[in-house]
PDB file of N, CA and C in Angstrom:
ATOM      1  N   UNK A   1     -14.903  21.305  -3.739  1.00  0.00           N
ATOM      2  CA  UNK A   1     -14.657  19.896  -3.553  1.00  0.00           C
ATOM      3  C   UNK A   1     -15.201  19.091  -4.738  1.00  0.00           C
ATOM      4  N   UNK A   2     -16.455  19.599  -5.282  1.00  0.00           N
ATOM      5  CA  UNK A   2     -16.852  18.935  -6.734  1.00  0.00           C
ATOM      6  C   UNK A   2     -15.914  18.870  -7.536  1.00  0.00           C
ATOM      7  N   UNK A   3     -15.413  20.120  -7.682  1.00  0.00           N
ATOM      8  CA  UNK A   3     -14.350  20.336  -9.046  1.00  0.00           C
ATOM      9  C   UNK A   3     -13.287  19.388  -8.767  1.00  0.00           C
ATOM     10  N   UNK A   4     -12.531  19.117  -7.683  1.00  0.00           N
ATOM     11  CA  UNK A   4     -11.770  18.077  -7.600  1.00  0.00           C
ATOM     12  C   UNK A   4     -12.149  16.482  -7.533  1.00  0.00           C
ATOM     13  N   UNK A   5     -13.388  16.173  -6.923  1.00  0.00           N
ATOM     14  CA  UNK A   5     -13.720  14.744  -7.633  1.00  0.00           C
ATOM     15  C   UNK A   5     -13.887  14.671  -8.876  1.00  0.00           C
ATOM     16  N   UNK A   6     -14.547  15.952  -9.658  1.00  0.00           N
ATOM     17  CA  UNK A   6     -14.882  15.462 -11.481  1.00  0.00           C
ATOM     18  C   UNK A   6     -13.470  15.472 -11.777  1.00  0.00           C
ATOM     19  N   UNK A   7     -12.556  15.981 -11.348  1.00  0.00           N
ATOM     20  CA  UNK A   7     -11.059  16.323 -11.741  1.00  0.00           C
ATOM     21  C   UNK A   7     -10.339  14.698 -11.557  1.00  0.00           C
ATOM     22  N   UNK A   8     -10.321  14.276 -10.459  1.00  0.00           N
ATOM     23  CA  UNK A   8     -10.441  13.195 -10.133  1.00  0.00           C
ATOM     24  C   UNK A   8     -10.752  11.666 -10.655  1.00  0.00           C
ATOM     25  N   UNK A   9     -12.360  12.081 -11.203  1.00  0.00           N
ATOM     26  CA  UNK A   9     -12.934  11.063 -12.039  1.00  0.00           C
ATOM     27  C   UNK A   9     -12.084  10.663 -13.663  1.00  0.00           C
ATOM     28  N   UNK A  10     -11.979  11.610 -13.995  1.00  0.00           N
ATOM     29  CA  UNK A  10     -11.569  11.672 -15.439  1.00  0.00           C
ATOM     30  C   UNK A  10     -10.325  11.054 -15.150  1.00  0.00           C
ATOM     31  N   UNK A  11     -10.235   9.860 -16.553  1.00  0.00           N
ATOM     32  CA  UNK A  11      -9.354   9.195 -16.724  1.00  0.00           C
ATOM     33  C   UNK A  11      -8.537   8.368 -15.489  1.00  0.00           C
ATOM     34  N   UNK A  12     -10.272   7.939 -14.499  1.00  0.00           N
ATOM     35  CA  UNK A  12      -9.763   7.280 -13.170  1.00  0.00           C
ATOM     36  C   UNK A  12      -8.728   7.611 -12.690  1.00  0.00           C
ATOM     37  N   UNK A  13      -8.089   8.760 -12.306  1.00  0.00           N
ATOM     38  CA  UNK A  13      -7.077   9.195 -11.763  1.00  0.00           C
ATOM     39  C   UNK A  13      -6.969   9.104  -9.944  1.00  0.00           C
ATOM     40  N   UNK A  14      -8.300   9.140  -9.338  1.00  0.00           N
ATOM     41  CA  UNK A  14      -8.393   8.500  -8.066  1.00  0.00           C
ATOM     42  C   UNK A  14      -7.918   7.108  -8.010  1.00  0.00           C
ATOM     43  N   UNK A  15      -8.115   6.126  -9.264  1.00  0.00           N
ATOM     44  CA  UNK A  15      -7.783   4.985  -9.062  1.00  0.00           C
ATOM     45  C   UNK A  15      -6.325   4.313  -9.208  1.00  0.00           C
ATOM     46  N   UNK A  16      -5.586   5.802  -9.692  1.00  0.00           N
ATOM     47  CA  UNK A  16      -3.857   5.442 -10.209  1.00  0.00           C
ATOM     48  C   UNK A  16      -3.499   6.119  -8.677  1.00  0.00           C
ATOM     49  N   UNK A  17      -4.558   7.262  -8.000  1.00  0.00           N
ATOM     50  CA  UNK A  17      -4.051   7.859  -6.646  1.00  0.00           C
ATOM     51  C   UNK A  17      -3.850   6.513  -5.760  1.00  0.00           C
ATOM     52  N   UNK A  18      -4.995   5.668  -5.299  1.00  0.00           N
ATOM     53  CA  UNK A  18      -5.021   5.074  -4.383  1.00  0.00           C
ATOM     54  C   UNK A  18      -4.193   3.889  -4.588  1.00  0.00           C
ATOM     55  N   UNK A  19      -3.843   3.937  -5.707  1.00  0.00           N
ATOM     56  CA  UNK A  19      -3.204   2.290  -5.908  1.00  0.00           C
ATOM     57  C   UNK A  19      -1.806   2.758  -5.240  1.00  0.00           C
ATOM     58  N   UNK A  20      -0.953   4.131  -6.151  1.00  0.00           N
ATOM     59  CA  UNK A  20       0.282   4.937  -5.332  1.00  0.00           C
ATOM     60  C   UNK A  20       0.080   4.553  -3.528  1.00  0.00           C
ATOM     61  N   UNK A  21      -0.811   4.658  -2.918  1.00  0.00           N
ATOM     62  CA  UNK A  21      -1.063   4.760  -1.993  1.00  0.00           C
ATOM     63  C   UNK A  21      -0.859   3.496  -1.051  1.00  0.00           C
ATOM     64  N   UNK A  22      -1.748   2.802  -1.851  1.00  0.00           N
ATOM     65  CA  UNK A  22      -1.388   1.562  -1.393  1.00  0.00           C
ATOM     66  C   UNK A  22       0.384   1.008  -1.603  1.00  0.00           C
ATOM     67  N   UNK A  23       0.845   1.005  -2.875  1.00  0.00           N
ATOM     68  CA  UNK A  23       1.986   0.751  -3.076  1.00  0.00           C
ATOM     69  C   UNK A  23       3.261   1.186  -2.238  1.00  0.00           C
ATOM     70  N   UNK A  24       2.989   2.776  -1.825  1.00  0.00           N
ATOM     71  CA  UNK A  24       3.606   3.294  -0.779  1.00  0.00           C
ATOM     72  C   UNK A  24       3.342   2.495   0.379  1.00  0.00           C
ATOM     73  N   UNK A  25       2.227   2.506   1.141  1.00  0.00           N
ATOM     74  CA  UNK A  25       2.242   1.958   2.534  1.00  0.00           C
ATOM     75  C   UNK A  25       2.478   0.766   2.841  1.00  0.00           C
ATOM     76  N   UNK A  26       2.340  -0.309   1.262  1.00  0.00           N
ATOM     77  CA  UNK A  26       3.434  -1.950   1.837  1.00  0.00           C
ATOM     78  C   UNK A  26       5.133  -1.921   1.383  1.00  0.00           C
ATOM     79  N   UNK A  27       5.522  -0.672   0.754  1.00  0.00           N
ATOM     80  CA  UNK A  27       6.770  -1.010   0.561  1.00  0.00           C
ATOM     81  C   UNK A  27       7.536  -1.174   1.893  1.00  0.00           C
ATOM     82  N   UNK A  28       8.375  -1.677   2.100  1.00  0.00           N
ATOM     83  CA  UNK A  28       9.983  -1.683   2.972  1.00  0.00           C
ATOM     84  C   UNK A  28      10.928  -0.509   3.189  1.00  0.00           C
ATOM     85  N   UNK A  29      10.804  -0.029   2.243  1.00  0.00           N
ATOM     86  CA  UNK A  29      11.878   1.470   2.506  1.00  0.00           C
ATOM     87  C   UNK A  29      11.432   2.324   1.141  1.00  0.00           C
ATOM     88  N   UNK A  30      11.997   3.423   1.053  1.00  0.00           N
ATOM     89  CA  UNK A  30      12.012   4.418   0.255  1.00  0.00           C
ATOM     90  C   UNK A  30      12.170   4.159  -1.285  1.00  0.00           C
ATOM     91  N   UNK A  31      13.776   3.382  -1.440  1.00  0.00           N
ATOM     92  CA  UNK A  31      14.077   2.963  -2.791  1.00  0.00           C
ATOM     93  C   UNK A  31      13.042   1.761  -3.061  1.00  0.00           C
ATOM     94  N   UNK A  32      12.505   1.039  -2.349  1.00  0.00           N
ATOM     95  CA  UNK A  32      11.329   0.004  -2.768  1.00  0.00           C
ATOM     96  C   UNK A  32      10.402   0.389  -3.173  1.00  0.00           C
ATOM     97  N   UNK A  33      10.103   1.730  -2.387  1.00  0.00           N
ATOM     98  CA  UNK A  33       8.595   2.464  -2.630  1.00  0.00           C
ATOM     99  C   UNK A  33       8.520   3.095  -4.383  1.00  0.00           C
ATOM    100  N   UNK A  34      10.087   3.788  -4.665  1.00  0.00           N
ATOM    101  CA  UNK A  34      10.354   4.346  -5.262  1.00  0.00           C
ATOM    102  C   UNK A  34      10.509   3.418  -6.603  1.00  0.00           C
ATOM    103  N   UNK A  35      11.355   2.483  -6.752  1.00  0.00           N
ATOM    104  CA  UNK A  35      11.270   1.523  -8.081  1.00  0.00           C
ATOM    105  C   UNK A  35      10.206   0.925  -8.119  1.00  0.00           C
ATOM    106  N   UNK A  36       9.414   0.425  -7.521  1.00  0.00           N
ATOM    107  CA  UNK A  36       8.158  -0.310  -7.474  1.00  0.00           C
ATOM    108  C   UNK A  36       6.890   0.710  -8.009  1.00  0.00           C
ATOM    109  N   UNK A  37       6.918   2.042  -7.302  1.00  0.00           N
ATOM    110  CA  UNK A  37       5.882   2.978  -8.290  1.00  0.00           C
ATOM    111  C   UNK A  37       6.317   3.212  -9.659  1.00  0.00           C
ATOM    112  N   UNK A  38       7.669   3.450  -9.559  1.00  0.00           N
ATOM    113  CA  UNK A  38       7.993   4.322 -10.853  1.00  0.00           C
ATOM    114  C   UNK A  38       7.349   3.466 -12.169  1.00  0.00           C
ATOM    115  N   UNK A  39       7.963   1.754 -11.622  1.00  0.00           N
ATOM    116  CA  UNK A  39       7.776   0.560 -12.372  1.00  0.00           C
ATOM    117  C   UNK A  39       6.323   0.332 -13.310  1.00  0.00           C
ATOM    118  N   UNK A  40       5.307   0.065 -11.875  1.00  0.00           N
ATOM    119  CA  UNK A  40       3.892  -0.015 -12.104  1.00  0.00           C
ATOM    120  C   UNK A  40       3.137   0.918 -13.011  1.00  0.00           C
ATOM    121  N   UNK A  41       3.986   2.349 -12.261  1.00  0.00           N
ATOM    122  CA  UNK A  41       2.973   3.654 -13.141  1.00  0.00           C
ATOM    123  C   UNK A  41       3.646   3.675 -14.492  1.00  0.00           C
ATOM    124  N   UNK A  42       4.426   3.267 -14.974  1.00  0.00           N
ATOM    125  CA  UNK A  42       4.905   3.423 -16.152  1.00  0.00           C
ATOM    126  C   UNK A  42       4.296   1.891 -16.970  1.00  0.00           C
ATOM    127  N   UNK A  43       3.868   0.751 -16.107  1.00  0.00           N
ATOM    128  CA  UNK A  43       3.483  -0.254 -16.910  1.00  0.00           C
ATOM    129  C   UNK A  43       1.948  -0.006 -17.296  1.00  0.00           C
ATOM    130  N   UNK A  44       1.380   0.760 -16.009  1.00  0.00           N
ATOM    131  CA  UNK A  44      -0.219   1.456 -16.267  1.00  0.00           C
ATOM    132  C   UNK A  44      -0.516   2.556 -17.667  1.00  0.00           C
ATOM    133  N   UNK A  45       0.883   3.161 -18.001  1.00  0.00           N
ATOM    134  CA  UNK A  45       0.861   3.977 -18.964  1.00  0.00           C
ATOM    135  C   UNK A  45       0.951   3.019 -20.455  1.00  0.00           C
ATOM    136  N   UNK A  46       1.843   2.415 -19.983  1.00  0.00           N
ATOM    137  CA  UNK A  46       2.457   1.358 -21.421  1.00  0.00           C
ATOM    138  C   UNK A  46       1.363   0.874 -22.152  1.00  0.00           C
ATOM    139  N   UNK A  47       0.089   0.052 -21.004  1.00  0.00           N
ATOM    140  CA  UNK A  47      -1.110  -1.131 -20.943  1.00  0.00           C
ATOM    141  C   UNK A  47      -1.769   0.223 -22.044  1.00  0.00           C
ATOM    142  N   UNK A  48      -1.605   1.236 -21.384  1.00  0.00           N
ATOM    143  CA  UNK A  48      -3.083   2.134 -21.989  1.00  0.00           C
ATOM    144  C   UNK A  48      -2.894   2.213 -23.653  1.00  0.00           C
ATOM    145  N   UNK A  49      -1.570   3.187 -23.642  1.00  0.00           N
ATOM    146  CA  UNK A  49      -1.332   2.775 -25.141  1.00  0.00           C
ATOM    147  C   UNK A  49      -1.069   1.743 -25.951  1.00  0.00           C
ATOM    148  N   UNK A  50      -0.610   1.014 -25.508  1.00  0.00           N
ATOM    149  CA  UNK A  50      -0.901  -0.527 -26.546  1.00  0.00           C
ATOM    150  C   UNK A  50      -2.448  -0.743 -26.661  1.00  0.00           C
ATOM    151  N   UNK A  51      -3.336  -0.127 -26.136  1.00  0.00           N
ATOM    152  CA  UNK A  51      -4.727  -0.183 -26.514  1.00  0.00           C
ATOM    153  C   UNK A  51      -5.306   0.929 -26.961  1.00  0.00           C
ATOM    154  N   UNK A  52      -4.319   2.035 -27.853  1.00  0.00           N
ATOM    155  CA  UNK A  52      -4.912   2.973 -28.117  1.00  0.00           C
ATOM    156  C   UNK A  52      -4.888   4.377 -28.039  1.00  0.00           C
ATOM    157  N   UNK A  53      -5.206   4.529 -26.352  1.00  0.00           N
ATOM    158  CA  UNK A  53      -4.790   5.774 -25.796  1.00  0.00           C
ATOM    159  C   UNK A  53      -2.980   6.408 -25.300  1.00  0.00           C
ATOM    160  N   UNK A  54      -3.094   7.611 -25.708  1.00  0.00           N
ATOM    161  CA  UNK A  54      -1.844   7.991 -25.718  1.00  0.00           C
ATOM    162  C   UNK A  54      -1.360   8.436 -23.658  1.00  0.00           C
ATOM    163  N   UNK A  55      -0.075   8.844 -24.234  1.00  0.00           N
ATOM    164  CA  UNK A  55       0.614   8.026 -22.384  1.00  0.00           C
ATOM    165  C   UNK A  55      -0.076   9.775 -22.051  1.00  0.00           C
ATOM    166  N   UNK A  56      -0.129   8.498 -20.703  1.00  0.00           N
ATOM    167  CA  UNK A  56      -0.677  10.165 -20.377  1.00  0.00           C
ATOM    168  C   UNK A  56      -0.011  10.637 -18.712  1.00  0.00           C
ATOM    169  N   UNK A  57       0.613  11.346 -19.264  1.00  0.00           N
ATOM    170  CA  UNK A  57       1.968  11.990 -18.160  1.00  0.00           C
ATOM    171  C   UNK A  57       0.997  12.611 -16.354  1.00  0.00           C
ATOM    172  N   UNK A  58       0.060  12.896 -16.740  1.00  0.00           N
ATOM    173  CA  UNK A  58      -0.771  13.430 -15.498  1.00  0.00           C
ATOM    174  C   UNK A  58      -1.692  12.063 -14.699  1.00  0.00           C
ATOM    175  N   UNK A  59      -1.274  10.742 -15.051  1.00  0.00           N
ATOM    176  CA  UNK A  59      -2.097   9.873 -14.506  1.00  0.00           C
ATOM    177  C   UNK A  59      -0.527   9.359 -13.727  1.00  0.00           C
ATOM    178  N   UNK A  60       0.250   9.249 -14.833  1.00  0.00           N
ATOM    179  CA  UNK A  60       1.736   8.983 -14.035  1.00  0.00           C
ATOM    180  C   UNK A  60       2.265   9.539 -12.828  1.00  0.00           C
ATOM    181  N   UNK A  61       2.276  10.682 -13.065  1.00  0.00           N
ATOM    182  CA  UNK A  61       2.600  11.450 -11.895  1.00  0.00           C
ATOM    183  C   UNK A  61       1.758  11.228 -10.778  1.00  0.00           C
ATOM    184  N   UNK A  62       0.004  11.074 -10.938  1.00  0.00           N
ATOM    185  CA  UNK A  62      -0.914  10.960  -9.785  1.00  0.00           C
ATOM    186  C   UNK A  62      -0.158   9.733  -9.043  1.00  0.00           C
ATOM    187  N   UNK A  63       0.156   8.596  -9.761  1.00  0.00           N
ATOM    188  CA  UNK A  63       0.585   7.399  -9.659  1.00  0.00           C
ATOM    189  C   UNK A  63       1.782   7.571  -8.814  1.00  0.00           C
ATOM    190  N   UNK A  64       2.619   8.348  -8.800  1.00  0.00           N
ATOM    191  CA  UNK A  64       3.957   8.968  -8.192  1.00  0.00           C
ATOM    192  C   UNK A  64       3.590   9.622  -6.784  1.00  0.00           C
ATOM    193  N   UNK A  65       3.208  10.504  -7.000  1.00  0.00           N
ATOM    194  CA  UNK A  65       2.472  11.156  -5.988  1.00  0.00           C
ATOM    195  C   UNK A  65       1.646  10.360  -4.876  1.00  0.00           C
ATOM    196  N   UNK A  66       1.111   9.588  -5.118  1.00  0.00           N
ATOM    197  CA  UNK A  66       0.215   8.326  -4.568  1.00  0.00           C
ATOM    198  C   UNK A  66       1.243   7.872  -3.583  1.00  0.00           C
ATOM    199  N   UNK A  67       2.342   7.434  -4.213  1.00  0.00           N
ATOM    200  CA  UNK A  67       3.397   5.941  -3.404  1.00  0.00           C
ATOM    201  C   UNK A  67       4.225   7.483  -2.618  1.00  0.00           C
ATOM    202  N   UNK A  68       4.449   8.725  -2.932  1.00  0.00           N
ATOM    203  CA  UNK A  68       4.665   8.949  -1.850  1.00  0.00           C
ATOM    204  C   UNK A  68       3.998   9.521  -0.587  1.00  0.00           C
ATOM    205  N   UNK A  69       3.043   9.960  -1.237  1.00  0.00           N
ATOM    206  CA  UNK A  69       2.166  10.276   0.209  1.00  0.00           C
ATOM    207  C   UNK A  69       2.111   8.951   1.069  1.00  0.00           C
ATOM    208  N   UNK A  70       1.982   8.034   0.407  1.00  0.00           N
ATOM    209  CA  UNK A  70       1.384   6.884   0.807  1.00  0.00           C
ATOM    210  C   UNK A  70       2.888   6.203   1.556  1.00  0.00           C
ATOM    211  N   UNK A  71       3.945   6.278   1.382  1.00  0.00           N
ATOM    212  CA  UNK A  71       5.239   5.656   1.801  1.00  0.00           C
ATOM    213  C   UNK A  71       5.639   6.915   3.450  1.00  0.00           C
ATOM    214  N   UNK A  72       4.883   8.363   2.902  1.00  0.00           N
ATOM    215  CA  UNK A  72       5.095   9.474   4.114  1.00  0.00           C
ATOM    216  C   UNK A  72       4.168   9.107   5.455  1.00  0.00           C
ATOM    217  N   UNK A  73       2.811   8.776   4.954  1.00  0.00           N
ATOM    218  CA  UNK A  73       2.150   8.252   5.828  1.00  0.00           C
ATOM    219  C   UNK A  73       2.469   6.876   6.525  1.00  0.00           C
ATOM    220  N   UNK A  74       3.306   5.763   6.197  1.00  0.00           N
ATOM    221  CA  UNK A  74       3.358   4.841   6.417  1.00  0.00           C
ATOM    222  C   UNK A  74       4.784   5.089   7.821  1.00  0.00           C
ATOM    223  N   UNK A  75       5.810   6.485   6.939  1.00  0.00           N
ATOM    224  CA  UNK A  75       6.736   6.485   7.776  1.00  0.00           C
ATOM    225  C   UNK A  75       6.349   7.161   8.846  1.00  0.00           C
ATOM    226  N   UNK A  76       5.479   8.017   9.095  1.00  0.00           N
ATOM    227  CA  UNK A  76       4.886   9.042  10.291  1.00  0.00           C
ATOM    228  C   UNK A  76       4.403   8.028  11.236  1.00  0.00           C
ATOM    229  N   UNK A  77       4.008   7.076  10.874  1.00  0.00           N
ATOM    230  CA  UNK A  77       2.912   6.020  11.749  1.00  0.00           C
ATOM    231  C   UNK A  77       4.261   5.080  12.509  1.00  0.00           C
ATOM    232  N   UNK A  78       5.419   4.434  11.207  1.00  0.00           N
ATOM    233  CA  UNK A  78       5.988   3.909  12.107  1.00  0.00           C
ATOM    234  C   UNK A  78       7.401   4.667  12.992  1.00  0.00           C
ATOM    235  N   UNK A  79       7.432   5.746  12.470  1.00  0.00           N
ATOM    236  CA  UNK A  79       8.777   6.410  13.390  1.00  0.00           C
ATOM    237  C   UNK A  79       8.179   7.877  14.182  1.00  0.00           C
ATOM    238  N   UNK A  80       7.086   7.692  14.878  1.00  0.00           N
ATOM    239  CA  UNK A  80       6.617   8.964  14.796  1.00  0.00           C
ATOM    240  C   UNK A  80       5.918   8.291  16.385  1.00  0.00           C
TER     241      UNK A  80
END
């Protein structure tokens, strides 16, 4: 469980998880969930390198991953 919080920590990747998360559980439907992450995690990538750091494809995806767990959980709760 360590190895996955330090895994975690680096390059705040819990913090691109939970935001997915959040983003998933207020969207409206699927394609909302879906343009609205894709959108954000790609503007979170953009912000980084215009300051420097290069895009970094494994914070994106956390970011992806996030809105759908987070859009799966939202649908289990309301059709379930």
């Amino acid at each position: 469980m360590k190895k996955i919080w330090n895994w975690l920590k680096t390059s705040n990747r819990y913090k691109h998880l939970i935001g997915g998360l959040v983003i998933g559980l207020i969207a409206d439907d699927w394609y909302c969930a879906g343009l609205s992450g894709v959108g954000i995690a790609s503007a979170l990538e953009y912000k980084d390198k215009k300051h420097g750091a290069s895009w970094d494809w494994l914070d994106w995806s956390i970011t992806i991953d996030g809105v759908i767990i987070g859009y799966g959980l939202k649908w289990m709760i309301v059709w379930m």
